[in-house]
N, C-alpha and C. Protein backbone atom coordinates (compact mmCIF):
# COMPACT_ATOMS: atom_id res chain seq x y z
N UNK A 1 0.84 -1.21 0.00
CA UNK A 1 0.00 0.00 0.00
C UNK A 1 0.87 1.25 0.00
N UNK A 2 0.32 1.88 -0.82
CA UNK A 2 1.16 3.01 -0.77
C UNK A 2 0.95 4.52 -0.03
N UNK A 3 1.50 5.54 0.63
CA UNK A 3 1.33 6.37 1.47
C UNK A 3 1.56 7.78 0.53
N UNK A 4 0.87 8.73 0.07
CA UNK A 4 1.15 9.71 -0.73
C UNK A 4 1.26 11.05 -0.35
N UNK A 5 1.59 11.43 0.94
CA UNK A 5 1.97 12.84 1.00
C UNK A 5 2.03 13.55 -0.11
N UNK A 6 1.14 14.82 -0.24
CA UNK A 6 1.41 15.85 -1.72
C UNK A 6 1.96 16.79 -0.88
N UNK A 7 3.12 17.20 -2.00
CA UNK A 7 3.81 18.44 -1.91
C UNK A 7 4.01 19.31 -3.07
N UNK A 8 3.55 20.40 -2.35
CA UNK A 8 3.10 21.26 -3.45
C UNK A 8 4.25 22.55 -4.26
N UNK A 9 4.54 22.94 -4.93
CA UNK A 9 5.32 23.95 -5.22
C UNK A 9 4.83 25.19 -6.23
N UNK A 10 4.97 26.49 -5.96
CA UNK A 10 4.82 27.11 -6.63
C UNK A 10 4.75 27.05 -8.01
N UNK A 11 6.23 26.45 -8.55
CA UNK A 11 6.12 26.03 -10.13
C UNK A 11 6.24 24.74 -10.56
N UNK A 12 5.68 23.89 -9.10
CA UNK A 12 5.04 22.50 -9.87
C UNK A 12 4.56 22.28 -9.18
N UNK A 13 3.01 22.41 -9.33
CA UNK A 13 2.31 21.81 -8.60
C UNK A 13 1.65 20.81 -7.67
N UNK A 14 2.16 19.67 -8.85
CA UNK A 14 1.68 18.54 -8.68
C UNK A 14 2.99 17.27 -8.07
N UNK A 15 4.25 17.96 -8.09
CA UNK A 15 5.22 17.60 -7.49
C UNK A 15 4.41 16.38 -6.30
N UNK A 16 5.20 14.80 -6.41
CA UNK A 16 4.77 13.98 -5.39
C UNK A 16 5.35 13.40 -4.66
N UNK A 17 5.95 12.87 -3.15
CA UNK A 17 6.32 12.12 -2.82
C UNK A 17 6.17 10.40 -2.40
N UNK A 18 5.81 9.52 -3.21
CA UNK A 18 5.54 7.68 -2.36
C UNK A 18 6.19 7.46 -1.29
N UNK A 19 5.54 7.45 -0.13
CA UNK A 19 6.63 6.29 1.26
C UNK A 19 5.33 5.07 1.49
N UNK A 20 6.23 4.17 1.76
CA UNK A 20 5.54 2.70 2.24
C UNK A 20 5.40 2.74 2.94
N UNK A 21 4.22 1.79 3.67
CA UNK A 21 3.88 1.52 4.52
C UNK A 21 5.23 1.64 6.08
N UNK A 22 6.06 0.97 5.43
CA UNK A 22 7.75 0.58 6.37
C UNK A 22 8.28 2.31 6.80
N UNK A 23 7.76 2.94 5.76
CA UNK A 23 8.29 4.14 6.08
C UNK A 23 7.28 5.11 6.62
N UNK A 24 6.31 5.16 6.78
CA UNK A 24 5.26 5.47 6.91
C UNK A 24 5.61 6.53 8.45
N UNK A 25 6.45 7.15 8.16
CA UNK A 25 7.06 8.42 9.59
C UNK A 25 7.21 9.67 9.24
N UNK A 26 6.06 10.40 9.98
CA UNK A 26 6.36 11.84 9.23
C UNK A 26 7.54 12.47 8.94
N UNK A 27 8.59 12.61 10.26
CA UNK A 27 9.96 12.83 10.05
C UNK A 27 10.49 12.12 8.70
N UNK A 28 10.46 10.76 8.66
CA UNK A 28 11.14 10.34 7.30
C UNK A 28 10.59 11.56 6.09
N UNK A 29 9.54 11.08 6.28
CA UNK A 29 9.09 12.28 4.96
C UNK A 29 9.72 13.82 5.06
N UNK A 30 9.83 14.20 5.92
CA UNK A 30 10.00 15.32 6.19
C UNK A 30 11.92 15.51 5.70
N UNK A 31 12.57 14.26 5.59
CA UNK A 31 13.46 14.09 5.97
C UNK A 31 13.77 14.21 4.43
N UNK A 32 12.72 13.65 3.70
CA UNK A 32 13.05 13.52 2.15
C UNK A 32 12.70 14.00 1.60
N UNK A 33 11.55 15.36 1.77
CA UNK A 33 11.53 16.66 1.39
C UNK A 33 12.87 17.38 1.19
N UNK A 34 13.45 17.39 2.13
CA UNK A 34 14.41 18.03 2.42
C UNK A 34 15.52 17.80 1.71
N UNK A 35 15.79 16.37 1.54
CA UNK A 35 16.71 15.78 0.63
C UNK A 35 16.64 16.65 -0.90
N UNK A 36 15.13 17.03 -1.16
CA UNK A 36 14.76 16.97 -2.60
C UNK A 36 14.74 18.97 -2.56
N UNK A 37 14.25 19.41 -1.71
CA UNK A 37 14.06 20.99 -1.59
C UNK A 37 14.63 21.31 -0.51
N UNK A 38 14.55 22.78 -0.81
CA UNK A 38 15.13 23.93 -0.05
C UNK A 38 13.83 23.99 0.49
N UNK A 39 13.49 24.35 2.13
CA UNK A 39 12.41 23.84 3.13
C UNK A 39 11.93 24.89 2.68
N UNK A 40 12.60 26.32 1.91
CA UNK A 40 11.66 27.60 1.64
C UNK A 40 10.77 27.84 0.31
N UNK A 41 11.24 26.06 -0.40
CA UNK A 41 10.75 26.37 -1.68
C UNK A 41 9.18 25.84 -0.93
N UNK A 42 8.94 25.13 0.13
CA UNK A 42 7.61 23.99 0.43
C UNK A 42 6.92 25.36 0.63
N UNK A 43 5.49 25.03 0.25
CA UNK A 43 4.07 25.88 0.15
C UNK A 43 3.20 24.90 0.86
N UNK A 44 3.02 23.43 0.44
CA UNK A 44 1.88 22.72 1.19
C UNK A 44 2.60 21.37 1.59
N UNK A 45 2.08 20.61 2.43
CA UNK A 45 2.64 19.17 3.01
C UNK A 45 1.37 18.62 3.43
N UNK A 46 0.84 17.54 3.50
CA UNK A 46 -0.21 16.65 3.73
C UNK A 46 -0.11 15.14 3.76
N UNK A 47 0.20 15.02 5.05
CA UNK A 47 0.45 13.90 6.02
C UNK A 47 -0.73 13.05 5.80
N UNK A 48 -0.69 11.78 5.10
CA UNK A 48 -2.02 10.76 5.10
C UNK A 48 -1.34 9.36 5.10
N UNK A 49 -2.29 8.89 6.41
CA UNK A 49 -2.43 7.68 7.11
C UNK A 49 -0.94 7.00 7.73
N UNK A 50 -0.92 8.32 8.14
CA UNK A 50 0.38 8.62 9.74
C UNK A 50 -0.16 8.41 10.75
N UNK A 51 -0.23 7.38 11.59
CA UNK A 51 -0.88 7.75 12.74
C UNK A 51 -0.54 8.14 14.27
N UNK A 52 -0.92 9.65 14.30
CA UNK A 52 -1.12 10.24 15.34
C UNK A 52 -1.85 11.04 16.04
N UNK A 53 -1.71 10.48 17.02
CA UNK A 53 -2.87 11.05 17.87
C UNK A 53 -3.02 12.48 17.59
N UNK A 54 -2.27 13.12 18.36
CA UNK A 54 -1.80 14.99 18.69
C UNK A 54 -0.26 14.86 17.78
N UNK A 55 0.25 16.16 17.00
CA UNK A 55 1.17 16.54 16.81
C UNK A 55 2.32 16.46 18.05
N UNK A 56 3.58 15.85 17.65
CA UNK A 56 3.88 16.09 18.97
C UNK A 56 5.28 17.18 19.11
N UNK A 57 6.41 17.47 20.22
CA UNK A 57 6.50 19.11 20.03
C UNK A 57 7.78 18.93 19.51
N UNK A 58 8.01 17.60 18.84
CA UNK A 58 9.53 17.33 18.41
C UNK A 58 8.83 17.97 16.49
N UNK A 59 7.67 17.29 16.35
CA UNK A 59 7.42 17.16 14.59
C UNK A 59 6.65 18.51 14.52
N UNK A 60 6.13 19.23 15.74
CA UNK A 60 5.71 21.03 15.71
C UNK A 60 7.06 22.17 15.09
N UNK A 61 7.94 21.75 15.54
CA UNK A 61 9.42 22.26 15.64
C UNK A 61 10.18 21.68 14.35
N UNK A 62 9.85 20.67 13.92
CA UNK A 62 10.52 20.55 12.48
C UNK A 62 9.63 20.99 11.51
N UNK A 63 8.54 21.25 11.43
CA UNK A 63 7.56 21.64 10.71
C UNK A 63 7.43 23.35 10.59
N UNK A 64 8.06 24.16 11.71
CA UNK A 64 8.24 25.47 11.96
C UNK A 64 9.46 25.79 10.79
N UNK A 65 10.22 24.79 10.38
CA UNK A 65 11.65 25.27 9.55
C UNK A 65 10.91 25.20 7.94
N UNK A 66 9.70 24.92 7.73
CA UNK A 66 9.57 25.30 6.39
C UNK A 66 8.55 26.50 6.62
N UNK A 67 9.32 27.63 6.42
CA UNK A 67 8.88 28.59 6.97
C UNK A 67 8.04 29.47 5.60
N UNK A 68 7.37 28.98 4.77
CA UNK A 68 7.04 29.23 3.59
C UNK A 68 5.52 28.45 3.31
N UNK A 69 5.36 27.26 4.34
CA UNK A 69 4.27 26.76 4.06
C UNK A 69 3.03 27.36 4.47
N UNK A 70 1.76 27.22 3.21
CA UNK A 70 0.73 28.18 3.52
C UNK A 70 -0.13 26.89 3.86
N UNK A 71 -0.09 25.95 3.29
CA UNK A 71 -0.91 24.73 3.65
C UNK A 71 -0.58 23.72 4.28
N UNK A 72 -1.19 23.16 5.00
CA UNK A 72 -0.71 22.10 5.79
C UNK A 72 -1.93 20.99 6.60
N UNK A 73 -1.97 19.74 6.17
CA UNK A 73 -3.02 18.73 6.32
C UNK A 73 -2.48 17.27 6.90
N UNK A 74 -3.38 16.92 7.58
CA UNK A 74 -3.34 15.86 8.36
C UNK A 74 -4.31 14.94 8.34
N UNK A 75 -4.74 13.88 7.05
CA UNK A 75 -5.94 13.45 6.68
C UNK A 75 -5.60 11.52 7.22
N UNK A 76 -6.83 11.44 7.80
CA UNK A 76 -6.56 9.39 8.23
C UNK A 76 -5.32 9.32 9.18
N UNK A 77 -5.21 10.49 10.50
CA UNK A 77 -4.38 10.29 10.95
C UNK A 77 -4.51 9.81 12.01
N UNK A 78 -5.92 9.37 12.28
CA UNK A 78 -6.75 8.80 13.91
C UNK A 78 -6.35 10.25 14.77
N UNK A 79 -6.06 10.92 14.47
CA UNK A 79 -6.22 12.56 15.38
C UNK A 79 -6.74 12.95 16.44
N UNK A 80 -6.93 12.90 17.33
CA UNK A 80 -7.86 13.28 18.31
C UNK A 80 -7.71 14.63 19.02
N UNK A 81 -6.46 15.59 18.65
CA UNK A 81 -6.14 16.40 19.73
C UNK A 81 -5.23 17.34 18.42
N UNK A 82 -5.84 18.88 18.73
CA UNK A 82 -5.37 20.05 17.88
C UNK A 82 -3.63 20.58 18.89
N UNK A 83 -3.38 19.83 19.86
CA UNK A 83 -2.28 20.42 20.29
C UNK A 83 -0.84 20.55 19.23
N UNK A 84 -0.06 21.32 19.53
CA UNK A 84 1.05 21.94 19.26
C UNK A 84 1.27 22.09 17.89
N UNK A 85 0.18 22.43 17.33
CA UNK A 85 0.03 23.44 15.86
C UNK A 85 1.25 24.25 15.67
N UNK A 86 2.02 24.19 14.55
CA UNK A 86 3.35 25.03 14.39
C UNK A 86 2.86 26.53 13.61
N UNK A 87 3.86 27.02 14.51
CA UNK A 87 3.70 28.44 14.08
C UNK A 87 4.04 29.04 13.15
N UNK A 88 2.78 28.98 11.96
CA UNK A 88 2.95 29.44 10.50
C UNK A 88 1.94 30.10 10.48
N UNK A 89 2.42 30.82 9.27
CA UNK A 89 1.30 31.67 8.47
C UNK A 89 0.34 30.70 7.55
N UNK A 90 -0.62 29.58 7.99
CA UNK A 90 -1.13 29.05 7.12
C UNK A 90 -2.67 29.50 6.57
N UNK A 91 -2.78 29.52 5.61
CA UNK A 91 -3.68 29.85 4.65
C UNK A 91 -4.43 28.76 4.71
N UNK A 92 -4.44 27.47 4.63
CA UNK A 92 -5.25 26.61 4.66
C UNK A 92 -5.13 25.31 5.44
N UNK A 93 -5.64 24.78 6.15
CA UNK A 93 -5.55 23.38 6.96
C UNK A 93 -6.59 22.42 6.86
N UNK A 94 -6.13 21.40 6.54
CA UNK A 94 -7.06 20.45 6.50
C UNK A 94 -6.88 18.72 7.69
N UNK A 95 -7.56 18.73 8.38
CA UNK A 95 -7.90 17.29 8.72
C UNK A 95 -8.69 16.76 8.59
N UNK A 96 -8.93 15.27 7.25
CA UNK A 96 -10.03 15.18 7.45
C UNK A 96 -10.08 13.90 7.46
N UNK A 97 -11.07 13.05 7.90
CA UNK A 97 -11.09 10.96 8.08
C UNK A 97 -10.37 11.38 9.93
N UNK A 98 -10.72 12.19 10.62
CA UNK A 98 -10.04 11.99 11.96
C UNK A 98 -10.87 12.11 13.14
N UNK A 99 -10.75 12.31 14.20
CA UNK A 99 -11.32 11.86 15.62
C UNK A 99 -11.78 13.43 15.93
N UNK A 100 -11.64 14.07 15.16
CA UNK A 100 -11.49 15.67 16.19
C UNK A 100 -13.02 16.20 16.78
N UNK A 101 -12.82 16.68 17.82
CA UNK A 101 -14.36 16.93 18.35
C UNK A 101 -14.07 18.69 18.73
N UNK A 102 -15.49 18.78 19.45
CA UNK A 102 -15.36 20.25 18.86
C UNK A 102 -14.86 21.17 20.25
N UNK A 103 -14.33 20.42 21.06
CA UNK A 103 -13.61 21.20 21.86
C UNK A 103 -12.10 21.46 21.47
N UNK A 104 -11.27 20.60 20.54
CA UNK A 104 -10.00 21.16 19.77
C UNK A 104 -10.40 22.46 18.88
N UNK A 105 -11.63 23.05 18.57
CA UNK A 105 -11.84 23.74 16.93
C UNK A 105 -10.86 24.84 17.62
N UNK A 106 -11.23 25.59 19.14
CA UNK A 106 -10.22 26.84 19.87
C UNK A 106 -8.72 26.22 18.68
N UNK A 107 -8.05 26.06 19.01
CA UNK A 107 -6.46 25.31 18.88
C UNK A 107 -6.48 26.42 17.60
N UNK A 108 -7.41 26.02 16.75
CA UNK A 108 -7.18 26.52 15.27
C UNK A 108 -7.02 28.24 14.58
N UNK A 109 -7.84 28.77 16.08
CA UNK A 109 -7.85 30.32 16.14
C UNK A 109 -6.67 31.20 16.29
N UNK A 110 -5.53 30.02 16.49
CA UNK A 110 -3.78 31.36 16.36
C UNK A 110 -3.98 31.38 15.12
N UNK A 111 -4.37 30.53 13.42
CA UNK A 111 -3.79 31.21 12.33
C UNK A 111 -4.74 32.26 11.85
N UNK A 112 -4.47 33.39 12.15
CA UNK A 112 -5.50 34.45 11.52
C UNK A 112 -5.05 34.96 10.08
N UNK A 113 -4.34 33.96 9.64
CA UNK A 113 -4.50 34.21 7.88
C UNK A 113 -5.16 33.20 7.13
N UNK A 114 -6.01 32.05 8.08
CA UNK A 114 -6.27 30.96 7.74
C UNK A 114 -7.95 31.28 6.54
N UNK A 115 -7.44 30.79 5.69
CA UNK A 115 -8.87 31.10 4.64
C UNK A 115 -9.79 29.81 4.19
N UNK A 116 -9.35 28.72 4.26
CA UNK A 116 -9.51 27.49 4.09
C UNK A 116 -9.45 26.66 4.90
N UNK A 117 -10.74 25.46 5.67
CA UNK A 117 -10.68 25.05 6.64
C UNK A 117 -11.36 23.91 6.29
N UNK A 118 -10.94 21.98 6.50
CA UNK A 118 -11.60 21.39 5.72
C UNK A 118 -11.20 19.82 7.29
N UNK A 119 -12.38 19.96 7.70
CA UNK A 119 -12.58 19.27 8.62
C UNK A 119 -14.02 17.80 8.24
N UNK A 120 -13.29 17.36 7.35
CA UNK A 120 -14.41 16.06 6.65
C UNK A 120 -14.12 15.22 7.52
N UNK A 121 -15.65 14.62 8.14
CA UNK A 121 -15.85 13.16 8.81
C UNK A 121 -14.80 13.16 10.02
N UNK A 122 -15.09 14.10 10.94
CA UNK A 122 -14.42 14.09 12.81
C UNK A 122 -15.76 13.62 13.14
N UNK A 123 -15.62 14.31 14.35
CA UNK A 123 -16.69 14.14 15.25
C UNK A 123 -16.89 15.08 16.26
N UNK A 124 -17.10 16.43 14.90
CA UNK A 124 -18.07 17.50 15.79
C UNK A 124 -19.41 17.34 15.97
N UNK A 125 -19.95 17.72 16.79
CA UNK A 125 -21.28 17.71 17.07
C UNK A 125 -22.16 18.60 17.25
N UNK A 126 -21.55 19.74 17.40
CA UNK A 126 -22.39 20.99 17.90
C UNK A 126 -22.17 21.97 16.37
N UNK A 127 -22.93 22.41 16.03
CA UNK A 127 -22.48 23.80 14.98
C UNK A 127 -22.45 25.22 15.72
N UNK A 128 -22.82 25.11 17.23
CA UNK A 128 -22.12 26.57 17.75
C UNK A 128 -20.64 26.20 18.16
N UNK A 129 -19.98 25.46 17.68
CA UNK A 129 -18.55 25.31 17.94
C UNK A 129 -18.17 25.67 17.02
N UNK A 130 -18.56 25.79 15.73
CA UNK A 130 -17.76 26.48 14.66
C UNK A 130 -17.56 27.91 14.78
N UNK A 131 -18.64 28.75 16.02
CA UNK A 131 -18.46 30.01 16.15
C UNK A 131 -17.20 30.92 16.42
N UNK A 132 -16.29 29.62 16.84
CA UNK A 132 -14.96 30.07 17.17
C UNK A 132 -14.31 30.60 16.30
N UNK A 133 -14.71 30.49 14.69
CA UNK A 133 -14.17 30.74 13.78
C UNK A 133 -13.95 31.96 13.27
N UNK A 134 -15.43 32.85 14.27
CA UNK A 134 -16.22 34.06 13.49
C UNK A 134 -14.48 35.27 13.28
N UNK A 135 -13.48 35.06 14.40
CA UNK A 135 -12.32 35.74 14.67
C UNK A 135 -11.40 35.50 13.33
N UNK A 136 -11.64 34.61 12.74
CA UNK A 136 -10.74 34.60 11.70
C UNK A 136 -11.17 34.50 9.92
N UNK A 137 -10.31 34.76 8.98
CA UNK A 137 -10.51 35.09 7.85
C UNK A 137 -11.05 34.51 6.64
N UNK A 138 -11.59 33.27 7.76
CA UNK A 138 -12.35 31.56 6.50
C UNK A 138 -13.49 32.12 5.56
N UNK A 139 -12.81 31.77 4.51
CA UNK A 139 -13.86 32.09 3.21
C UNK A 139 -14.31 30.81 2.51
N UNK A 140 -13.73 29.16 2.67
CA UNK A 140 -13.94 28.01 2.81
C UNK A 140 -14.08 27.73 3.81
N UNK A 141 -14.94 26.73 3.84
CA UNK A 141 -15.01 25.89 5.15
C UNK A 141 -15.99 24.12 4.79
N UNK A 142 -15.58 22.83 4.81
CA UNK A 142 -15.70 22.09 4.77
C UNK A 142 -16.02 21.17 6.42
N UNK A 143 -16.78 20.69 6.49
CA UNK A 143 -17.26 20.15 7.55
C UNK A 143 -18.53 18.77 7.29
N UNK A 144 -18.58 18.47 6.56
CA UNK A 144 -19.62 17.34 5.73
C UNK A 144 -19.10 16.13 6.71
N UNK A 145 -19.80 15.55 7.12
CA UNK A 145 -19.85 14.22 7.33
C UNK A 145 -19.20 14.08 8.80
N UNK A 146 -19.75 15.15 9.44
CA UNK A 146 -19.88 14.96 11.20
C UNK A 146 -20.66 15.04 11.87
N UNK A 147 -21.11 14.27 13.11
CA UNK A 147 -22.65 13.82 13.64
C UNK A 147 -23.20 14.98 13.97
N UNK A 148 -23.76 16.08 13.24
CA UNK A 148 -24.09 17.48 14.06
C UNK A 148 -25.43 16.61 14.65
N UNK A 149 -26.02 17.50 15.68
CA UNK A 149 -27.22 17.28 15.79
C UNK A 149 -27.93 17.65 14.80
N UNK A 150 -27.75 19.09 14.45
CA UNK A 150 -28.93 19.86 13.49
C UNK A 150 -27.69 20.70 12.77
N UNK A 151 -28.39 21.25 11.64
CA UNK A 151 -27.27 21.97 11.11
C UNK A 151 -28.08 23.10 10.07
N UNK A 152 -27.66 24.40 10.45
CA UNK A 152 -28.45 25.41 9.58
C UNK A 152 -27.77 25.90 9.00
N UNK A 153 -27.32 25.85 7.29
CA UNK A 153 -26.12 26.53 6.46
C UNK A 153 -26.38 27.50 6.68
N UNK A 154 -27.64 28.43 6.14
CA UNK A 154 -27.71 29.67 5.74
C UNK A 154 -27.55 30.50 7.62
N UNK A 155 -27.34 29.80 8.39
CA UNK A 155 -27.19 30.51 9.98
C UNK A 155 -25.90 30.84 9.83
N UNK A 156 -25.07 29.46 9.79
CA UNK A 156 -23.49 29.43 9.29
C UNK A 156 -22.86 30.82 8.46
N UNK A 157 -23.60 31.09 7.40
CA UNK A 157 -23.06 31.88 6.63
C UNK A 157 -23.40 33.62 7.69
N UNK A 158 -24.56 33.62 8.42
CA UNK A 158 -24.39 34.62 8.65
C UNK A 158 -23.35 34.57 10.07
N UNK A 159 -22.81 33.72 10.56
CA UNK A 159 -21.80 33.80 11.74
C UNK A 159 -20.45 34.31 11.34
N UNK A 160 -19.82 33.41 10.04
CA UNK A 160 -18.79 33.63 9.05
C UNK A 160 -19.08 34.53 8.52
N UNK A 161 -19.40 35.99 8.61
CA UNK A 161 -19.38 37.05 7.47
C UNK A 161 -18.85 36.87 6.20
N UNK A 162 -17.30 36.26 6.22
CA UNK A 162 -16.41 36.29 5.04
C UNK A 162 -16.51 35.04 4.40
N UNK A 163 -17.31 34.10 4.90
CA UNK A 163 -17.21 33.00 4.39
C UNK A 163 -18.03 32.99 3.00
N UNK A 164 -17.28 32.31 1.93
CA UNK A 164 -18.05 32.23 0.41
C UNK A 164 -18.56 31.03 -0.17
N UNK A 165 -18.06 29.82 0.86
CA UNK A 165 -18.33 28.05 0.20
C UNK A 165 -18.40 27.64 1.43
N UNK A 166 -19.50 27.20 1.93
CA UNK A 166 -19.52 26.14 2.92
C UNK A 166 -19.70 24.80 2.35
N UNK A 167 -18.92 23.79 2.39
CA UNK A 167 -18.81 22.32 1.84
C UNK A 167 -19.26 22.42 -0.05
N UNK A 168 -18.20 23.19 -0.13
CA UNK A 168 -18.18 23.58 -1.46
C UNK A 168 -19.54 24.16 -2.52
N UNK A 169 -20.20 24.75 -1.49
CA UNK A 169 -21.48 25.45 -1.91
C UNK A 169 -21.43 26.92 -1.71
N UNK A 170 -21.88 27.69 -2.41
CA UNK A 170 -22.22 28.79 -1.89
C UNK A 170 -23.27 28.97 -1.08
N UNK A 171 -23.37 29.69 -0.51
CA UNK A 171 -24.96 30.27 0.32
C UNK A 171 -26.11 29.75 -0.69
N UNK A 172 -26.41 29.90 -1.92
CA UNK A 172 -27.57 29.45 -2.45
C UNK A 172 -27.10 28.17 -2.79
N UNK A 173 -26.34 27.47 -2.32
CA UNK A 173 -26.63 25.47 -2.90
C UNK A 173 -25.78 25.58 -4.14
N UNK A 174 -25.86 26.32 -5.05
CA UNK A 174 -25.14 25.95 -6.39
C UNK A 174 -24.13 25.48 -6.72
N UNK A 175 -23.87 24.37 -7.34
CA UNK A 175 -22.51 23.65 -7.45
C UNK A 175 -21.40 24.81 -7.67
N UNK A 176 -20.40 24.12 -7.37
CA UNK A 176 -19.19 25.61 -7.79
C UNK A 176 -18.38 24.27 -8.63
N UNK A 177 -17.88 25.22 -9.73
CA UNK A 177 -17.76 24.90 -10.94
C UNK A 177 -15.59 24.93 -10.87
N UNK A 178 -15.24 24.24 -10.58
CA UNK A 178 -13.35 24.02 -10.46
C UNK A 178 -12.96 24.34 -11.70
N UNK A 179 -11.98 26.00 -11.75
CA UNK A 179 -11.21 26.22 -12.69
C UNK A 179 -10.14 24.89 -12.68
N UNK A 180 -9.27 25.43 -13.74
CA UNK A 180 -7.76 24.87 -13.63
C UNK A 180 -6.63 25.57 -13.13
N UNK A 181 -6.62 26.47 -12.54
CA UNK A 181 -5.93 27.83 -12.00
C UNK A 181 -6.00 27.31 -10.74
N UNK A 182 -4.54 27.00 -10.54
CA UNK A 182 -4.89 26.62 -9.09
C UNK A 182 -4.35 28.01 -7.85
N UNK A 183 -4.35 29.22 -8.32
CA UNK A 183 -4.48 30.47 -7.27
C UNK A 183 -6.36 30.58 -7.28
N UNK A 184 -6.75 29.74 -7.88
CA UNK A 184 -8.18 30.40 -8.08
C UNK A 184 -8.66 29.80 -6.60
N UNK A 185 -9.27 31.07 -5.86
CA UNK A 185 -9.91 30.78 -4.66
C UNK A 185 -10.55 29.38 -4.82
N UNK A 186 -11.65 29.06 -5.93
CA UNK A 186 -12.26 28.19 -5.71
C UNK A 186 -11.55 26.42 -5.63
N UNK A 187 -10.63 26.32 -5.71
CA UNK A 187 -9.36 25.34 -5.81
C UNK A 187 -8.41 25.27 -4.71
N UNK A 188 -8.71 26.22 -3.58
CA UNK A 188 -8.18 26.10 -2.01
C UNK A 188 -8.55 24.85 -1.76
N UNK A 189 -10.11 24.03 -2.10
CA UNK A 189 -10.18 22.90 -1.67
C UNK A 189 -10.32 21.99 -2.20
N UNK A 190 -9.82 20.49 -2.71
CA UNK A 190 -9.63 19.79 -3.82
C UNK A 190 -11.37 18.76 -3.48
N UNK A 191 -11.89 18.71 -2.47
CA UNK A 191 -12.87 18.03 -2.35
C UNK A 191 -14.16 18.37 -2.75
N UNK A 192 -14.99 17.57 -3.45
CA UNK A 192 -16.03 17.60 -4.29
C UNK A 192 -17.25 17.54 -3.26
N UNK A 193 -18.56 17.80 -2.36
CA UNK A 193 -19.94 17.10 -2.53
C UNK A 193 -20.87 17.25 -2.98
N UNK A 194 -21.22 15.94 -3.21
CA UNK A 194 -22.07 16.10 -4.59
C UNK A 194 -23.69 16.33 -3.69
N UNK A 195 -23.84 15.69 -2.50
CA UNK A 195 -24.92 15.16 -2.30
C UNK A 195 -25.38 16.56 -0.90
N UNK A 196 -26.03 17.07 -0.57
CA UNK A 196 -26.37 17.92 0.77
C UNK A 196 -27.85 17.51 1.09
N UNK A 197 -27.91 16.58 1.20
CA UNK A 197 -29.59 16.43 1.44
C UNK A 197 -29.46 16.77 3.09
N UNK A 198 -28.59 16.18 4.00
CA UNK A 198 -28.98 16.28 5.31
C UNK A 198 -28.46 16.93 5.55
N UNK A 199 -28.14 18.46 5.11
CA UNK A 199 -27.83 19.72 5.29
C UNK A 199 -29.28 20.54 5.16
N UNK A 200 -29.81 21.75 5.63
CA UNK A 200 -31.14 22.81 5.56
C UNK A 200 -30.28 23.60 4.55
N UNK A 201 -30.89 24.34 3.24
CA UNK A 201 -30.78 25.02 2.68
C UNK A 201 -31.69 26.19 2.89
């Protein structure tokens, strides 16, 4: 099985790294980034099916030296805990396939350049926990496929002032349509849903 961390670069996008299962250690990866780039050329890193619990403050601190990254994701990592988030300017974060409940969402409120937020299938439950958000600059926001009790988009949108796509919708439901431009706002988030029935429009 193979483990695919994407790493992203300004003038290649699609730039990839494979580690196996055997290697399957964020540090390794981190280790062979490094081998391959200058830590200032990295823009995005996305850790999938690493498993850890919480970040811990050895891989916070190696993750602080690519001091250039705007994105940064942690998807199928069994997650349970937003502690020791490294201190970047990130633009976008994603965890999603993880444990997170909605007393970690606080953790997420140091990046106030954060515009993109893609929390698929945790286990929030409340949608006044997303209120934590109202402090910062999310104009995406992904959250599909966590046990809310109830869930009112069009409430959502008025908490998020700045927000423009909740689970890749706008405020009126309408599919949003993926340039190929990947500065294009609408391409902050690579995930598709197709389906919102047990969402209120």
């Amino acid at each position: 099985m193979n483990f695919q961390p994407l790493i992203f670069r300004l003038e290649c996008p699609e730039s990839e790294v494979k580690f196996y299962k055997s290697q399957a250690d964020p540090f390794q990866l981190l280790e062979h980034i490094k081998s391959i780039y200058k830590t200032e050329e990295i823009e995005e890193i996305i850790f999938e099916d690493m498993e850890m619990i919480e970040i811990s403050l050895e891989l916070k601190l190696e993750l602080e030296k690519f001091n250039n990254l705007s994105s940064l994701g942690f998807n199928r990592c069994n997650m349970k805990s937003l502690n020791n988030l490294p201190e970047l300017k990130i633009q976008r974060f994603i965890a999603d396939d993880n444990q997170i409940k909605d007393n970690q969402l606080i953790q997420l409120t140091k990046y106030n350049t954060l515009q993109s937020l893609s929390l698929i299938n945790n286990n929030i439950s409340s949608q006044e926990s997303l209120n934590v958000f109202q402090r910062l600059q999310i104009v995406q926001l992904n959250v599909y496929g966590n046990p809310f009790k109830e869930f009112q988009r069009k409430l959502l949108f008025t908490k998020l002032h700045r927000m423009i796509y909740l689970d890749n919708l706008p405020i009126n439901g309408s599919d949003v349509i993926y340039s190929g431009d990947y500065n294009d706002l609408q391409r902050i988030d690579g995930y598709v849903q197709q389906d919102l029935k047990v969402y209120e429009k």
